[in-house]
N, C-alpha and C. Protein backbone atom coordinates (compact mmCIF):
# COMPACT_ATOMS: atom_id res chain seq x y z
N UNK A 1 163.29 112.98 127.89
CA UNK A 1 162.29 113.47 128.80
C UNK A 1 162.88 113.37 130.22
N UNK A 2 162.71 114.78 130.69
CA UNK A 2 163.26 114.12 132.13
C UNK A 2 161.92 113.97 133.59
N UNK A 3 162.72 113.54 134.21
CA UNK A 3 161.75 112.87 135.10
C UNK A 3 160.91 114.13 135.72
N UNK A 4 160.44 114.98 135.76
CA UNK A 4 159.96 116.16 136.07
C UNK A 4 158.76 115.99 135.35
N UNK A 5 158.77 115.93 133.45
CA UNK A 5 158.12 115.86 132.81
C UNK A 5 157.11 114.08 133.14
N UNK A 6 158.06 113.40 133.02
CA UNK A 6 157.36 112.10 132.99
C UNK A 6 156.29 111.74 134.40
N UNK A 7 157.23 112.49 135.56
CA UNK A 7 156.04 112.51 136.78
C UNK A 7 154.71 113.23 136.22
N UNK A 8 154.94 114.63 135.85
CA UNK A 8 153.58 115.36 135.29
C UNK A 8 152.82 114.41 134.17
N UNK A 9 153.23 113.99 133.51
CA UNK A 9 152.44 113.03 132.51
C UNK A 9 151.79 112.18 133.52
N UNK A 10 152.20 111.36 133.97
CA UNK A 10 151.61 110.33 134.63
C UNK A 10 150.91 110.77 135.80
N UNK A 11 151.03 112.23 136.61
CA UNK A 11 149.57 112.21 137.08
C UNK A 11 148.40 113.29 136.04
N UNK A 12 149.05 113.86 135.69
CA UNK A 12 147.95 114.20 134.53
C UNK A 12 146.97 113.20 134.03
N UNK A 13 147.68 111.65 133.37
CA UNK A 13 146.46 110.70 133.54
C UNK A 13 145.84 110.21 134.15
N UNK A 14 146.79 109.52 135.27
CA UNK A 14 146.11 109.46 136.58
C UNK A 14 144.57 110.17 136.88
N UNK A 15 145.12 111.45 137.12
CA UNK A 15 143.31 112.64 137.13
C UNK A 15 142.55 112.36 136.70
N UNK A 16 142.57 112.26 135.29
CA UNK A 16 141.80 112.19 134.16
C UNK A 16 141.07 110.69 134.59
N UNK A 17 142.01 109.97 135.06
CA UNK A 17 141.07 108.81 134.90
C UNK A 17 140.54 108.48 136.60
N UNK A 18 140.38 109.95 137.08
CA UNK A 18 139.95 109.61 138.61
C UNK A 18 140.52 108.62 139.10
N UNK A 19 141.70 108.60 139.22
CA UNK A 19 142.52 107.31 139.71
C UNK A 19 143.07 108.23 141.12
N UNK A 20 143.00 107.66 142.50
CA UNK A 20 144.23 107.97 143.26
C UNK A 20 145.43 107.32 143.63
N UNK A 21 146.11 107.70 144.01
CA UNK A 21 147.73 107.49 144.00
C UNK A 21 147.84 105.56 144.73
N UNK A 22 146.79 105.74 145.33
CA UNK A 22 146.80 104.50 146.15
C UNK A 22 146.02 103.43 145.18
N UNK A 23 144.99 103.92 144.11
CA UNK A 23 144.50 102.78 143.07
C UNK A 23 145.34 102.62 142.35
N UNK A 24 146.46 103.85 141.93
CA UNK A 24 147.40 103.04 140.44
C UNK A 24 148.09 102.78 141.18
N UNK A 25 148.90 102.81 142.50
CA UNK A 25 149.64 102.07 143.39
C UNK A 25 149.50 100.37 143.06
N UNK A 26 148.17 100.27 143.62
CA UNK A 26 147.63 98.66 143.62
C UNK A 26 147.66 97.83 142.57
N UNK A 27 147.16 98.75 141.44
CA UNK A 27 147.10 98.28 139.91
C UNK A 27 148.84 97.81 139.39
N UNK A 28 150.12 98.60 140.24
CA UNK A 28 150.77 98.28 140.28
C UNK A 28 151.99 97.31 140.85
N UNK A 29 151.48 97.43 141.40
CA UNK A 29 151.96 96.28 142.54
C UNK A 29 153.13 97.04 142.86
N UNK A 30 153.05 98.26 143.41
CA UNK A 30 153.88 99.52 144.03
C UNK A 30 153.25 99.84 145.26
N UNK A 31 154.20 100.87 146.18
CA UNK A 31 153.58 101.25 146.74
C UNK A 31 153.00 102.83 146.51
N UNK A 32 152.02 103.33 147.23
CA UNK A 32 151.76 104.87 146.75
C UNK A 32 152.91 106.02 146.65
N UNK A 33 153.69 105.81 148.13
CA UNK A 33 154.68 106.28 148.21
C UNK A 33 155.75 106.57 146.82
N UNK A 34 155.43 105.27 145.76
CA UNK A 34 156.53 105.43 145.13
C UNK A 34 155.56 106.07 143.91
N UNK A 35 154.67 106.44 143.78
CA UNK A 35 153.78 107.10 142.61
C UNK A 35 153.80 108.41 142.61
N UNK A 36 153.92 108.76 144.09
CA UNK A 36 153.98 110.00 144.52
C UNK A 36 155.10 110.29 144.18
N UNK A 37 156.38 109.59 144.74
CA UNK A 37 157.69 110.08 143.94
C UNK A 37 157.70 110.32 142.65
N UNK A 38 157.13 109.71 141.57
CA UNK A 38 157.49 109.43 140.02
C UNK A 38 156.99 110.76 140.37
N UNK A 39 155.73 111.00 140.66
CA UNK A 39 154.79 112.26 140.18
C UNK A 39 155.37 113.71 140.86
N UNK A 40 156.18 113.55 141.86
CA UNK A 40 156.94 114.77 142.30
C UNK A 40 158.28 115.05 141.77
N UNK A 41 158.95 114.14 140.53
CA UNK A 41 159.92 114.01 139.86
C UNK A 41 161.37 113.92 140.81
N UNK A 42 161.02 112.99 142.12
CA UNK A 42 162.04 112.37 142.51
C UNK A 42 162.39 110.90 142.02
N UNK A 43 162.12 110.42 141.00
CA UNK A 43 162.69 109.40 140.29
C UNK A 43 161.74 109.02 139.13
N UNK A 44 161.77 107.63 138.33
CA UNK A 44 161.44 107.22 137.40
C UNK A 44 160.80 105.62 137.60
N UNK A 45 159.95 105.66 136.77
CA UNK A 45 158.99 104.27 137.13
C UNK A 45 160.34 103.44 136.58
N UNK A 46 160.38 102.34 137.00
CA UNK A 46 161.13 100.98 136.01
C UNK A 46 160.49 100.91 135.13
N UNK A 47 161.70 100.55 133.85
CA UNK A 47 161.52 99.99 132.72
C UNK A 47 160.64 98.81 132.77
N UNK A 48 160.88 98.13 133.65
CA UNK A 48 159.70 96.88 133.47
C UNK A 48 158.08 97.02 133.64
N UNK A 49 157.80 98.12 134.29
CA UNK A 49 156.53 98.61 134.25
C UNK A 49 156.05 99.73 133.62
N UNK A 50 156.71 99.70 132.90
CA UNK A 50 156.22 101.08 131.79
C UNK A 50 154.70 100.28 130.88
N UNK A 51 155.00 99.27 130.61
CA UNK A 51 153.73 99.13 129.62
C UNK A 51 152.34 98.72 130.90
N UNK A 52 152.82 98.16 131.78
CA UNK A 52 151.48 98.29 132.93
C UNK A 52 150.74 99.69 133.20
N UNK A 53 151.94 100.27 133.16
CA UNK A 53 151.27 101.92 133.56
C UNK A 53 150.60 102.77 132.66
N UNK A 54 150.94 102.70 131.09
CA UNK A 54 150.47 102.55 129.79
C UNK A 54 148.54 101.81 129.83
N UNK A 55 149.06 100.81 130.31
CA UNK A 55 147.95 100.14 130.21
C UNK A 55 146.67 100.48 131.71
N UNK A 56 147.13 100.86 132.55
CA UNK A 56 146.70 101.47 133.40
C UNK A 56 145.72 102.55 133.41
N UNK A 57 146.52 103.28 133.06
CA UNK A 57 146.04 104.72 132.66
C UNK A 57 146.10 105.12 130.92
């Protein structure tokens, strides 16, 4: 999957769960800035927070 796809996944749920960039930010202990990146497919969440974000959304 490349990161193009995985940004669109993750705000696709995001939406769905009326979340904004700045609540799954917090939920993450990220900043928005970097959610916005995943979700504009300038990079990839860390491996270490994949199951938070899972669990998140």
């Amino acid at each position: 999957m490349n990161q193009y796809v995985t940004g669109a996944i993750i705000k696709k749920l995001r939406e769905e769960k009326k979340m904004t960039q700045l609540e799954l930010a917090g939920k993450l202990c990220v900043s928005e800035k970097t959610v916005s990146k995943w979700e504009n497919g300038k990079g990839y969440p860390d491996i270490a927070i994949l199951e938070d974000i899972a669990s998140s959304l």
